[in-house]
PDB file of N, CA and C in Angstrom:
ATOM      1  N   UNK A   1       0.814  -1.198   0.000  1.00  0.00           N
ATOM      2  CA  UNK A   1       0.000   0.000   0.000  1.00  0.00           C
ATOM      3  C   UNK A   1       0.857   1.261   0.000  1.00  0.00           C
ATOM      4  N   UNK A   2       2.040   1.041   0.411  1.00  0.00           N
ATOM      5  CA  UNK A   2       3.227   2.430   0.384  1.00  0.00           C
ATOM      6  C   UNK A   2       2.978   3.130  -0.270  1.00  0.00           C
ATOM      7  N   UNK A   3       3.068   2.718  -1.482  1.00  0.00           N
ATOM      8  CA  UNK A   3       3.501   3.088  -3.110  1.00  0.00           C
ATOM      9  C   UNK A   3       2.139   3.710  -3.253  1.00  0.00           C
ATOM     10  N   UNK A   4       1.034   3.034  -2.974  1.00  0.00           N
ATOM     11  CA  UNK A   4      -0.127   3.757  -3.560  1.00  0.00           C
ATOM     12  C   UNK A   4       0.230   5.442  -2.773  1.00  0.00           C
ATOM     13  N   UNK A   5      -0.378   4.788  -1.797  1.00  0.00           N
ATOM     14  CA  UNK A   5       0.282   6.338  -1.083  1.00  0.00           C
ATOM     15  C   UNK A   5       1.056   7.369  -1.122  1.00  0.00           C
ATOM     16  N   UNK A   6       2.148   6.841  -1.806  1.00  0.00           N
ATOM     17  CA  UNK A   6       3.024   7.937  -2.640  1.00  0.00           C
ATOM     18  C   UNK A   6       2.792   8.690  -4.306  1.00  0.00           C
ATOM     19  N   UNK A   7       1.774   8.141  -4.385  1.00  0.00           N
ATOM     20  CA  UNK A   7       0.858   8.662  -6.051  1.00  0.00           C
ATOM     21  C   UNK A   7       0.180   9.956  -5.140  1.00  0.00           C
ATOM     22  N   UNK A   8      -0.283   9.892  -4.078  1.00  0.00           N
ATOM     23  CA  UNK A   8      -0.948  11.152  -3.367  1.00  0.00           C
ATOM     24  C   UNK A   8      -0.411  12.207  -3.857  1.00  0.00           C
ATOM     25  N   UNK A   9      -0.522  13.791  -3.686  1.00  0.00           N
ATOM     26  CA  UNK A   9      -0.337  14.681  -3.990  1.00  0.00           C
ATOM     27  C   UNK A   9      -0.146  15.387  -2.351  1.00  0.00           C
ATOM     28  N   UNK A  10       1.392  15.504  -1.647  1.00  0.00           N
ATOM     29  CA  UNK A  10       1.173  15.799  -0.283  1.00  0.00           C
ATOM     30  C   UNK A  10       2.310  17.762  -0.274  1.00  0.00           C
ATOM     31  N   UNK A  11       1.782  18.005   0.654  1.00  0.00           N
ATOM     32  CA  UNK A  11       2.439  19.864   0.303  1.00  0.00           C
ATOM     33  C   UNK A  11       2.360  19.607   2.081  1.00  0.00           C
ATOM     34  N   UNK A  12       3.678  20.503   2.321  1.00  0.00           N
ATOM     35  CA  UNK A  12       3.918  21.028   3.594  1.00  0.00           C
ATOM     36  C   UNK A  12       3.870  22.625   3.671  1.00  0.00           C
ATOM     37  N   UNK A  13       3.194  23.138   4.572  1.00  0.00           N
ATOM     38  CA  UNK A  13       3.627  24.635   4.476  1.00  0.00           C
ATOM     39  C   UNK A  13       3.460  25.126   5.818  1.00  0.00           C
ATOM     40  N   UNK A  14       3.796  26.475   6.059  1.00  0.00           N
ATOM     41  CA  UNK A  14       3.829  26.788   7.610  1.00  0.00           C
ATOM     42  C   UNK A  14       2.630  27.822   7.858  1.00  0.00           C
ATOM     43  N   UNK A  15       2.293  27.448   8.958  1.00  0.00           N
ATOM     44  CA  UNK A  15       0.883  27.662  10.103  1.00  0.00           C
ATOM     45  C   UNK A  15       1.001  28.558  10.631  1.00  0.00           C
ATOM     46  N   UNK A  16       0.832  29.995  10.428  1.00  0.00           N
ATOM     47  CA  UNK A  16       1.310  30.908  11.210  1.00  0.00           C
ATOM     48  C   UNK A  16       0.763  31.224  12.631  1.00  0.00           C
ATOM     49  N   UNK A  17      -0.669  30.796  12.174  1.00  0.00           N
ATOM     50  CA  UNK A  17      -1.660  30.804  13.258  1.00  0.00           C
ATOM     51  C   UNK A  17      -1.596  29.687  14.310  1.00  0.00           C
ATOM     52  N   UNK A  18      -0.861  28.124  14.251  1.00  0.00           N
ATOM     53  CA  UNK A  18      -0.333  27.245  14.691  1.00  0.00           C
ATOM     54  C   UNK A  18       0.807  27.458  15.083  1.00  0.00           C
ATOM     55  N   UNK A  19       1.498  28.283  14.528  1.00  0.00           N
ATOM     56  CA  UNK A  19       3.452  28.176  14.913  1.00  0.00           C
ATOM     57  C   UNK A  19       4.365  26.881  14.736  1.00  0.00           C
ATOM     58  N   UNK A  20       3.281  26.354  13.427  1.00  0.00           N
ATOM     59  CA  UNK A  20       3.618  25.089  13.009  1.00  0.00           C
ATOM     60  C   UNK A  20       3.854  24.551  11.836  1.00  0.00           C
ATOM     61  N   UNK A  21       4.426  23.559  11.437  1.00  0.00           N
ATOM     62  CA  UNK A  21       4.613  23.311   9.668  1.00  0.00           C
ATOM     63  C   UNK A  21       3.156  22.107   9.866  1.00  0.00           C
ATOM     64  N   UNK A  22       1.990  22.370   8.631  1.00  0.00           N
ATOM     65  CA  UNK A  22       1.252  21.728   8.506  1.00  0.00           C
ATOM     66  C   UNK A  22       1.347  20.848   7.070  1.00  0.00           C
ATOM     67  N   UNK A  23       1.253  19.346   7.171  1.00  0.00           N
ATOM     68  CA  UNK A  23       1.146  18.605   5.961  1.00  0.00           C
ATOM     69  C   UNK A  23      -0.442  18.424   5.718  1.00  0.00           C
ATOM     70  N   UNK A  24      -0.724  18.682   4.008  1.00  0.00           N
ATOM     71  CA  UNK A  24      -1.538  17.945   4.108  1.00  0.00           C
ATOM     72  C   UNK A  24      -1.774  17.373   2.878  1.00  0.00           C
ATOM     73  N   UNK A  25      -2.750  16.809   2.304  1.00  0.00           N
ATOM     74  CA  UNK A  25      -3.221  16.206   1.000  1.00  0.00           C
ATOM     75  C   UNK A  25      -3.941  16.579   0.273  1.00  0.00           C
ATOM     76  N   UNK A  26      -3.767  17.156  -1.373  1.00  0.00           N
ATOM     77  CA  UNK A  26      -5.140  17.529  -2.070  1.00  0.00           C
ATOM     78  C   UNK A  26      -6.261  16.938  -2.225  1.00  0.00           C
ATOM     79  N   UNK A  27      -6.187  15.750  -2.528  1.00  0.00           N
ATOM     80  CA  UNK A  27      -7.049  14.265  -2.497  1.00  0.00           C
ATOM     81  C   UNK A  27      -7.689  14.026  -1.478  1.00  0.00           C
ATOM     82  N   UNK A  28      -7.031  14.672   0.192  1.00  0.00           N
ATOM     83  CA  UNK A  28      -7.732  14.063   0.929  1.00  0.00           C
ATOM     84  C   UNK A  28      -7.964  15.771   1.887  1.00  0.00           C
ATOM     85  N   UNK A  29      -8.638  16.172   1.208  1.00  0.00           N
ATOM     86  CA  UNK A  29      -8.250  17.970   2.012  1.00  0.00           C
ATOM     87  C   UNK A  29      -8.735  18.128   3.292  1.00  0.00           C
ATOM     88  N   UNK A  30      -9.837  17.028   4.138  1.00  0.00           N
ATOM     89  CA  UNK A  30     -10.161  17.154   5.161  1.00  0.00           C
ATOM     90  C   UNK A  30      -9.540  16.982   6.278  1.00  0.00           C
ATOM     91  N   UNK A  31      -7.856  16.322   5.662  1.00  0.00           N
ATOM     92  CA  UNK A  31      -7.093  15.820   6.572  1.00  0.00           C
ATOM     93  C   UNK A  31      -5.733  16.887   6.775  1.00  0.00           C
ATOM     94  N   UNK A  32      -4.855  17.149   8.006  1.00  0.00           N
ATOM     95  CA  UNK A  32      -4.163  17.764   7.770  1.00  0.00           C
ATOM     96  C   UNK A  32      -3.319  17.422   8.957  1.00  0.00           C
ATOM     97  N   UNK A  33      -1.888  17.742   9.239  1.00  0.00           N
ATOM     98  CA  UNK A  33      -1.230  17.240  10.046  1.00  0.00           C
ATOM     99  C   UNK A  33      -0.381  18.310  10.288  1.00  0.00           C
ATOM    100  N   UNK A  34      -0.460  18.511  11.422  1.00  0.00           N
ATOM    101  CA  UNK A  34       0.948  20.030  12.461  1.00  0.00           C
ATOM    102  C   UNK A  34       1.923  18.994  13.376  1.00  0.00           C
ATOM    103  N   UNK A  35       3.141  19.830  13.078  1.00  0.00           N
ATOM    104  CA  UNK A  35       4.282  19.188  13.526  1.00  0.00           C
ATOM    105  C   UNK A  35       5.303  20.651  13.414  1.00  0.00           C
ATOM    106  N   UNK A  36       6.672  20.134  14.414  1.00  0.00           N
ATOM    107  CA  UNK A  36       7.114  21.421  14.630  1.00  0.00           C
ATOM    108  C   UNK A  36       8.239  21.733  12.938  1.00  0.00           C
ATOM    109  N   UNK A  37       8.582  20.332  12.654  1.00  0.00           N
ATOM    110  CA  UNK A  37       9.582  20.334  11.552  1.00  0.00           C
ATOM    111  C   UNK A  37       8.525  19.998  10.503  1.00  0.00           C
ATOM    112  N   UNK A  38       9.186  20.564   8.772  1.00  0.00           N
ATOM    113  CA  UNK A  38       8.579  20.474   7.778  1.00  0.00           C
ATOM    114  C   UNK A  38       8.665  18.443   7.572  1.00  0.00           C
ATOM    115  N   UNK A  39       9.725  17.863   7.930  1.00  0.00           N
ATOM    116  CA  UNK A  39       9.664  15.824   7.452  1.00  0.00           C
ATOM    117  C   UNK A  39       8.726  16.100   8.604  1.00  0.00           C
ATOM    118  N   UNK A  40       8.735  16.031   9.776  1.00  0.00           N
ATOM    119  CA  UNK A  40       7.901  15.531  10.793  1.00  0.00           C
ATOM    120  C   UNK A  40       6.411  15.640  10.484  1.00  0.00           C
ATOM    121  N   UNK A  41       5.420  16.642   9.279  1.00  0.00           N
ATOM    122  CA  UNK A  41       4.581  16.879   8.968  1.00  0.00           C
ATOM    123  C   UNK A  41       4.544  16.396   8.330  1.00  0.00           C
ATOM    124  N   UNK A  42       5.464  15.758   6.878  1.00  0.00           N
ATOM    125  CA  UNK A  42       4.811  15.268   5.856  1.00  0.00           C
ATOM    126  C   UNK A  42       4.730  13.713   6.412  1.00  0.00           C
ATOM    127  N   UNK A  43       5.624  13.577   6.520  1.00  0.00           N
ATOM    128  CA  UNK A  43       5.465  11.955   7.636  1.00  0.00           C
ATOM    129  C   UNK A  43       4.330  11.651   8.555  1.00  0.00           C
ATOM    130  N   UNK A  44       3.926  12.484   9.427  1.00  0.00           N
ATOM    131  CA  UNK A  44       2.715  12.592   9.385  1.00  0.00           C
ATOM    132  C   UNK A  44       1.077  12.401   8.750  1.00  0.00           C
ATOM    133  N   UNK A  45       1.394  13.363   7.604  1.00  0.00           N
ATOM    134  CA  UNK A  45       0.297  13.375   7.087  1.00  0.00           C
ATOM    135  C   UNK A  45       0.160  12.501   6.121  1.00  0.00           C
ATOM    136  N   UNK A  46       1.255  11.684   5.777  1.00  0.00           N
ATOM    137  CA  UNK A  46       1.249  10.565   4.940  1.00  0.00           C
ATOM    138  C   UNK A  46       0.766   8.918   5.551  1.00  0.00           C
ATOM    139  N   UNK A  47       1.175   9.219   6.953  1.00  0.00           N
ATOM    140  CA  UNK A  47       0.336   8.592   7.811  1.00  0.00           C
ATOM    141  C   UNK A  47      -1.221   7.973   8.122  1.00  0.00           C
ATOM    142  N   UNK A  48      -1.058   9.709   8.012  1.00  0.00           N
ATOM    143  CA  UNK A  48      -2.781   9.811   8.111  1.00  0.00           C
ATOM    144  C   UNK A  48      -3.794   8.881   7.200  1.00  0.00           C
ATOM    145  N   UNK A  49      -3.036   9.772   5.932  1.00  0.00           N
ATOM    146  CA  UNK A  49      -3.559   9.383   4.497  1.00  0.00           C
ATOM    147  C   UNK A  49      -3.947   7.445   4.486  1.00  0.00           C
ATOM    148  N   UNK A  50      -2.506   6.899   4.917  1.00  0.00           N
ATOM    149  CA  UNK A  50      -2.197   5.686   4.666  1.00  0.00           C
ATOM    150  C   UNK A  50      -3.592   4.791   5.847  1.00  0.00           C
ATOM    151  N   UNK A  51      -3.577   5.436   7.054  1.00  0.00           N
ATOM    152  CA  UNK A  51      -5.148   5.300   8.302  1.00  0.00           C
ATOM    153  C   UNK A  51      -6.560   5.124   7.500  1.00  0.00           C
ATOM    154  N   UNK A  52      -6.100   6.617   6.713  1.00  0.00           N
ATOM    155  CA  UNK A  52      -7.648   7.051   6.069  1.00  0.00           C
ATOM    156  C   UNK A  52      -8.033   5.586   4.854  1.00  0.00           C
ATOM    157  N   UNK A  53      -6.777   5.089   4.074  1.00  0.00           N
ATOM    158  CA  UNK A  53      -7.128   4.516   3.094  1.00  0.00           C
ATOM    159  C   UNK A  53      -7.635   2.911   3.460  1.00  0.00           C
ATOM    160  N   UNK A  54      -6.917   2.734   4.475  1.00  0.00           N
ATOM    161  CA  UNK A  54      -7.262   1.439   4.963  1.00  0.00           C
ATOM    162  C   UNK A  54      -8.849   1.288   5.286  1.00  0.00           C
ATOM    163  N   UNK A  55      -8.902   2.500   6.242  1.00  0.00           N
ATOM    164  CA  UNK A  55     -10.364   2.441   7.051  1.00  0.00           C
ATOM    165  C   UNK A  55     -11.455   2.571   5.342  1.00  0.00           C
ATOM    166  N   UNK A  56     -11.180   3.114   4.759  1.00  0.00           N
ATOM    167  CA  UNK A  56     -11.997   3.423   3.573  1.00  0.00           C
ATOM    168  C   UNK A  56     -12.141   2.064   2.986  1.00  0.00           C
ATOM    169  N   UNK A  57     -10.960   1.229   2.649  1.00  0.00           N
ATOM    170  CA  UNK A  57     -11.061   0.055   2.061  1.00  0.00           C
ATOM    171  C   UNK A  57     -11.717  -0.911   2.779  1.00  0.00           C
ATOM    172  N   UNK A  58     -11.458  -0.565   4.395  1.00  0.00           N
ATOM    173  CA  UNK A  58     -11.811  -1.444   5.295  1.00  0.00           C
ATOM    174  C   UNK A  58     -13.768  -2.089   5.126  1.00  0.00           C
ATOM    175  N   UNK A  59     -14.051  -0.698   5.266  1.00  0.00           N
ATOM    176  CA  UNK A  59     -15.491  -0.596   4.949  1.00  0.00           C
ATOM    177  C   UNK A  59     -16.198  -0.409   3.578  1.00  0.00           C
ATOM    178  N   UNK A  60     -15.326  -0.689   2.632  1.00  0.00           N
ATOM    179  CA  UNK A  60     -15.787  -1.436   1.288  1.00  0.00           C
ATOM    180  C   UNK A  60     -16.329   0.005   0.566  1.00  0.00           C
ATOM    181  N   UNK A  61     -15.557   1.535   1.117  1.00  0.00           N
ATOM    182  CA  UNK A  61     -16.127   2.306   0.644  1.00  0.00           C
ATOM    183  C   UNK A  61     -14.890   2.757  -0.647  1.00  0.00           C
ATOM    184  N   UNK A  62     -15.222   4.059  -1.699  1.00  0.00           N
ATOM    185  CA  UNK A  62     -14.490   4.283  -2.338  1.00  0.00           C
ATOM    186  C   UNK A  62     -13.222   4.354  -2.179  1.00  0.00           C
ATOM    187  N   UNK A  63     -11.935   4.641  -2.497  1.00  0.00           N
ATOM    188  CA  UNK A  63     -10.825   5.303  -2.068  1.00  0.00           C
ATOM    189  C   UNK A  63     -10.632   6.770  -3.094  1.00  0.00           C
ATOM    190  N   UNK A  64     -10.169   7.888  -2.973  1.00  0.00           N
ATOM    191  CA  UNK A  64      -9.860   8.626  -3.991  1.00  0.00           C
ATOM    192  C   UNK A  64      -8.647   8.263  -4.675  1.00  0.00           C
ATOM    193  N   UNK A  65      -8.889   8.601  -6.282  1.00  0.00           N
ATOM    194  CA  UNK A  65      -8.054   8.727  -6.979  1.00  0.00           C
ATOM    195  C   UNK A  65      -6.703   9.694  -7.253  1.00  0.00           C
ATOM    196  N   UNK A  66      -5.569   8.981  -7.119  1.00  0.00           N
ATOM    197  CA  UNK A  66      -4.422  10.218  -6.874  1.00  0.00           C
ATOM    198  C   UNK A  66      -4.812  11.246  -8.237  1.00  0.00           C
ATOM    199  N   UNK A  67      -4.244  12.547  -7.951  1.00  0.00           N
ATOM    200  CA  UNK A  67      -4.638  13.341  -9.101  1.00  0.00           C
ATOM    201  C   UNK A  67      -3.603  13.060 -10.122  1.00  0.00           C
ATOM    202  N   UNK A  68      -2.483  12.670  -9.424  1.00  0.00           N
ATOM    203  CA  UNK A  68      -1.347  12.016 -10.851  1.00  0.00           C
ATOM    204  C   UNK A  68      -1.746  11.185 -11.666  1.00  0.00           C
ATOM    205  N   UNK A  69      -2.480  10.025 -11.392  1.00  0.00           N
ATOM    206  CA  UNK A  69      -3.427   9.282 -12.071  1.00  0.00           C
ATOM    207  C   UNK A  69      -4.516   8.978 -12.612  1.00  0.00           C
ATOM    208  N   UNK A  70      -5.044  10.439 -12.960  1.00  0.00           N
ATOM    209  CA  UNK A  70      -6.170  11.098 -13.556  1.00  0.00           C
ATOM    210  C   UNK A  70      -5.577  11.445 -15.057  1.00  0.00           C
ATOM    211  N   UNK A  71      -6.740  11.409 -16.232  1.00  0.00           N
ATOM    212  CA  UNK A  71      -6.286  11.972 -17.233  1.00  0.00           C
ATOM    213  C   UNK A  71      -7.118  13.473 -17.311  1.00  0.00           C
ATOM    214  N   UNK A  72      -6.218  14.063 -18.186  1.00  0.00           N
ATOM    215  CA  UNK A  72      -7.312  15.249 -18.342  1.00  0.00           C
ATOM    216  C   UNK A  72      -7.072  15.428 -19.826  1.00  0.00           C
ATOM    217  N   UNK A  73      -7.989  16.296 -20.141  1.00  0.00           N
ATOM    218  CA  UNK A  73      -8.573  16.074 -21.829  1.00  0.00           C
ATOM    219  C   UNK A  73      -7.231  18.080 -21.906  1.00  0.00           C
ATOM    220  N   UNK A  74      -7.387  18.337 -21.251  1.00  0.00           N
ATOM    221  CA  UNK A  74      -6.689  19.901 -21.411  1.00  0.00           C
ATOM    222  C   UNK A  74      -7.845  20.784 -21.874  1.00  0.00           C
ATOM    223  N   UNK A  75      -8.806  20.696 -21.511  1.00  0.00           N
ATOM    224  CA  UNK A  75      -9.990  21.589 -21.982  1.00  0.00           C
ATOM    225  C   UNK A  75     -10.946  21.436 -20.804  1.00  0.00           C
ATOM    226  N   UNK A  76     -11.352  22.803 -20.264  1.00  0.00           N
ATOM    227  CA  UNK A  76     -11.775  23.298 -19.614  1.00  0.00           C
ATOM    228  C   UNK A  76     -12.518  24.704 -19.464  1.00  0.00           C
ATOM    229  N   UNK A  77     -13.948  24.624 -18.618  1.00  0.00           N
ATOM    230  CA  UNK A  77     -14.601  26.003 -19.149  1.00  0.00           C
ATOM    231  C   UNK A  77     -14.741  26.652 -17.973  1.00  0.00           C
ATOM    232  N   UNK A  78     -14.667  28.133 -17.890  1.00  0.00           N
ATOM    233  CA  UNK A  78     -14.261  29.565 -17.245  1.00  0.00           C
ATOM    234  C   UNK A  78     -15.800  30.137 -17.645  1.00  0.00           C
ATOM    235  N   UNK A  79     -16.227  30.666 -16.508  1.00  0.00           N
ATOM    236  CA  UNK A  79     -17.198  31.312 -16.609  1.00  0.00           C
ATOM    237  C   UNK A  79     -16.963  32.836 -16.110  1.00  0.00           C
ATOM    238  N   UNK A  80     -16.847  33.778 -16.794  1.00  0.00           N
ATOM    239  CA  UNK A  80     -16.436  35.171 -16.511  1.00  0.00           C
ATOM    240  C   UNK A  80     -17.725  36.383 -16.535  1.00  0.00           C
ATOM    241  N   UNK A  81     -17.280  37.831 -16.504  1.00  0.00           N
ATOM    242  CA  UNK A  81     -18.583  38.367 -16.403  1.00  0.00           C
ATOM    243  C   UNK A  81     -18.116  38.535 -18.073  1.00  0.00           C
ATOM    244  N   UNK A  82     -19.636  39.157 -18.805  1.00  0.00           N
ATOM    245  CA  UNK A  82     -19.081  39.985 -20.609  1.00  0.00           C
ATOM    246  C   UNK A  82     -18.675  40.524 -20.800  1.00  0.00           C
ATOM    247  N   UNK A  83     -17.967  41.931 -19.522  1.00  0.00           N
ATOM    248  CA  UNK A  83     -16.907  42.792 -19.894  1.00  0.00           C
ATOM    249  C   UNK A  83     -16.011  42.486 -19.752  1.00  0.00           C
ATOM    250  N   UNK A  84     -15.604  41.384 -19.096  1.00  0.00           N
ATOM    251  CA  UNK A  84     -13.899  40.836 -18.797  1.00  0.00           C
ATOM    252  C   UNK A  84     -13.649  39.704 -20.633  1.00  0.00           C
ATOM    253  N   UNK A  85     -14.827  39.215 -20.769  1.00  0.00           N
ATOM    254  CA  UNK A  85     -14.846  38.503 -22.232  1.00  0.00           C
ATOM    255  C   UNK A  85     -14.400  39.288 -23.344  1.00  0.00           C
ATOM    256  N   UNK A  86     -14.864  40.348 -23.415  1.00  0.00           N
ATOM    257  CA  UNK A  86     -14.849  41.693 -24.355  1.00  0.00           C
ATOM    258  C   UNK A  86     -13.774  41.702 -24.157  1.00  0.00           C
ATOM    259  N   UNK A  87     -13.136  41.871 -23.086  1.00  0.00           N
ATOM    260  CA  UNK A  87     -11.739  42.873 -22.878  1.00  0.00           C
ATOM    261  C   UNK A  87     -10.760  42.150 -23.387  1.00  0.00           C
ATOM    262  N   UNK A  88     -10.845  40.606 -22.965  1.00  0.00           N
ATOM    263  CA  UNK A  88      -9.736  39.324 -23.304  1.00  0.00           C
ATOM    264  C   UNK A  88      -9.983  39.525 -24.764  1.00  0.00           C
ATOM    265  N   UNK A  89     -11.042  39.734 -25.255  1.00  0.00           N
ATOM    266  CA  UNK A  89     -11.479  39.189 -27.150  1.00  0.00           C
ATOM    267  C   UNK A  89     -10.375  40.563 -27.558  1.00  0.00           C
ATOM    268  N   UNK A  90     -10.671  41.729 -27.200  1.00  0.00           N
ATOM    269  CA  UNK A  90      -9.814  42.323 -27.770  1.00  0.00           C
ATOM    270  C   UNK A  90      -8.639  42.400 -27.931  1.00  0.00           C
ATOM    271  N   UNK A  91      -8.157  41.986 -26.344  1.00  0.00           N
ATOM    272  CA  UNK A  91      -6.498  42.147 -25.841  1.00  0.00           C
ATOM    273  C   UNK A  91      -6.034  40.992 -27.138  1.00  0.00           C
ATOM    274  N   UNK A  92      -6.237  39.901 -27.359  1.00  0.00           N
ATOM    275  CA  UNK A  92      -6.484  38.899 -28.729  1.00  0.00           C
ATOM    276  C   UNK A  92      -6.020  39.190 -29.694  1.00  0.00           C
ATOM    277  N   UNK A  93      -7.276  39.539 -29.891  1.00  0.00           N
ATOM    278  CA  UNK A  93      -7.199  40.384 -31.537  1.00  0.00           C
ATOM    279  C   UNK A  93      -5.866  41.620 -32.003  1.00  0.00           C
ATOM    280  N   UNK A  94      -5.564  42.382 -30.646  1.00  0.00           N
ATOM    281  CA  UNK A  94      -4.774  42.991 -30.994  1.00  0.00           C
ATOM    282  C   UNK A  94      -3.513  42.610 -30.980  1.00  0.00           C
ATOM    283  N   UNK A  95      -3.317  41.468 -30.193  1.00  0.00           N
ATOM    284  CA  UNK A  95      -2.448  40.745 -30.210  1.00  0.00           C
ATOM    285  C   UNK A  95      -1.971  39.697 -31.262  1.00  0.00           C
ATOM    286  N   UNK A  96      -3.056  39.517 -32.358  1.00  0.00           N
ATOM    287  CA  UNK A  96      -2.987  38.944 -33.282  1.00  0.00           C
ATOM    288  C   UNK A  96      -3.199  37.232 -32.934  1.00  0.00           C
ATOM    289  N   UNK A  97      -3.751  37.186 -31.810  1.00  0.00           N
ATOM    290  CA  UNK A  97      -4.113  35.638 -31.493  1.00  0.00           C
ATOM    291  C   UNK A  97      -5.130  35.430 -30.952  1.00  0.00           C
ATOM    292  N   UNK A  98      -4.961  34.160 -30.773  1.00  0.00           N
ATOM    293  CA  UNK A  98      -6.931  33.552 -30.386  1.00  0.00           C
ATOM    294  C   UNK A  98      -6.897  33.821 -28.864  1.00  0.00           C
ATOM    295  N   UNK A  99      -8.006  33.965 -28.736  1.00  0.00           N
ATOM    296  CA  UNK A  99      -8.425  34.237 -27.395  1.00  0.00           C
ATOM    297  C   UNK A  99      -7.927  32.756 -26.452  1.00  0.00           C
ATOM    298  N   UNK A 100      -8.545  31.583 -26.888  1.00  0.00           N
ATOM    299  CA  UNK A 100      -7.678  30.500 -26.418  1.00  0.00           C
ATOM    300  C   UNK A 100      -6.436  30.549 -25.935  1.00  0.00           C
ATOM    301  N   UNK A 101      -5.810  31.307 -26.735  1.00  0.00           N
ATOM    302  CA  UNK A 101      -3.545  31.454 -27.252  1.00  0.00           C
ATOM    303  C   UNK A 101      -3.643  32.189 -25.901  1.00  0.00           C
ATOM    304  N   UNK A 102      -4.193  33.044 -26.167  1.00  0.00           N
ATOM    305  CA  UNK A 102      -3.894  34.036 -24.765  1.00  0.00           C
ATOM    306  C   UNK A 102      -4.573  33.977 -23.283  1.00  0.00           C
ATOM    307  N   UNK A 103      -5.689  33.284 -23.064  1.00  0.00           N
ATOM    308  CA  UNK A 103      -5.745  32.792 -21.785  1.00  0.00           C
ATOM    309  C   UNK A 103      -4.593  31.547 -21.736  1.00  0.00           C
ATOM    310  N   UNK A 104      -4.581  30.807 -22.240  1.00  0.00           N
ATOM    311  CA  UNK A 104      -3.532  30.180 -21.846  1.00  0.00           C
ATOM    312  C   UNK A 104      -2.739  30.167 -21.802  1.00  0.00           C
ATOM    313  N   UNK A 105      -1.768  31.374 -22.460  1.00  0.00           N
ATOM    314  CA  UNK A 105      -0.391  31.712 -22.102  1.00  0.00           C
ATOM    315  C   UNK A 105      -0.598  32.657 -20.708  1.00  0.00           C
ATOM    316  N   UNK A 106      -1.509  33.137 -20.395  1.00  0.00           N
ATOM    317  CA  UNK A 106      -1.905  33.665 -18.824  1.00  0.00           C
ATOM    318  C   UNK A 106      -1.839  32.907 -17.772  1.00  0.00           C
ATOM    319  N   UNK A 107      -2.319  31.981 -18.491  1.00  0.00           N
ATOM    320  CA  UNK A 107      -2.429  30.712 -16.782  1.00  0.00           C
ATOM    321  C   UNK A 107      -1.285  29.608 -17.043  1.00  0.00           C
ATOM    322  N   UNK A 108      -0.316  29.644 -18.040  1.00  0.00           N
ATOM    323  CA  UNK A 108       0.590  28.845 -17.844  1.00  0.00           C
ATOM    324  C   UNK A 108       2.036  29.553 -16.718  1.00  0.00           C
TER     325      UNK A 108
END
């Protein structure tokens, strides 16, 4: 089960409001783990994860899918207001590219 566990998606960052380094999981966002060192958190929360997956399997319920092991098609839809649409269509055009070209050179 290690290995599965290491397909997770795990981030450490610091707690200011804790005075602590917190690990936690995208996959599993309800879970999160404080510790005083940044290993001592992810170790932790990989822990957790590894608790959570058992008990999940245990009881014959789903497990989540790591997001590394997801496909995605690369297409995706943005819902904006019509003056921010307008504004991108133009910035575009004057730019001499598709509106596509240029949100996505924005969010890359």
């Amino acid at each position: 089960m290690a290995k599965f566990i290491d397909r997770y998606t795990y981030r450490v960052t610091w707690s200011e409001e804790d005075q602590e380094y917190v690990g936690l999981c995208a996959e599993f966002s309800s879970l999160s783990w404080l510790e005083k060192t940044p290993e001592k958190a992810l170790s932790g929360i990989r822990k957790l994860v590894q608790e959570c997956v058992s008990d999940l399997e245990g009881g014959g319920e789903p497990v989540p899918e790591p997001i590394s092991a997801k496909s995605y098609s690369g297409k995706f839809m943005v819902r904006v207001p019509p003056e921010t649409h307008r504004s991108l269509a133009i910035q575009a055009a004057e730019a001499g590219v598709s509106l596509n070209r240029l949100i996505a050179s924005r969010l890359h």
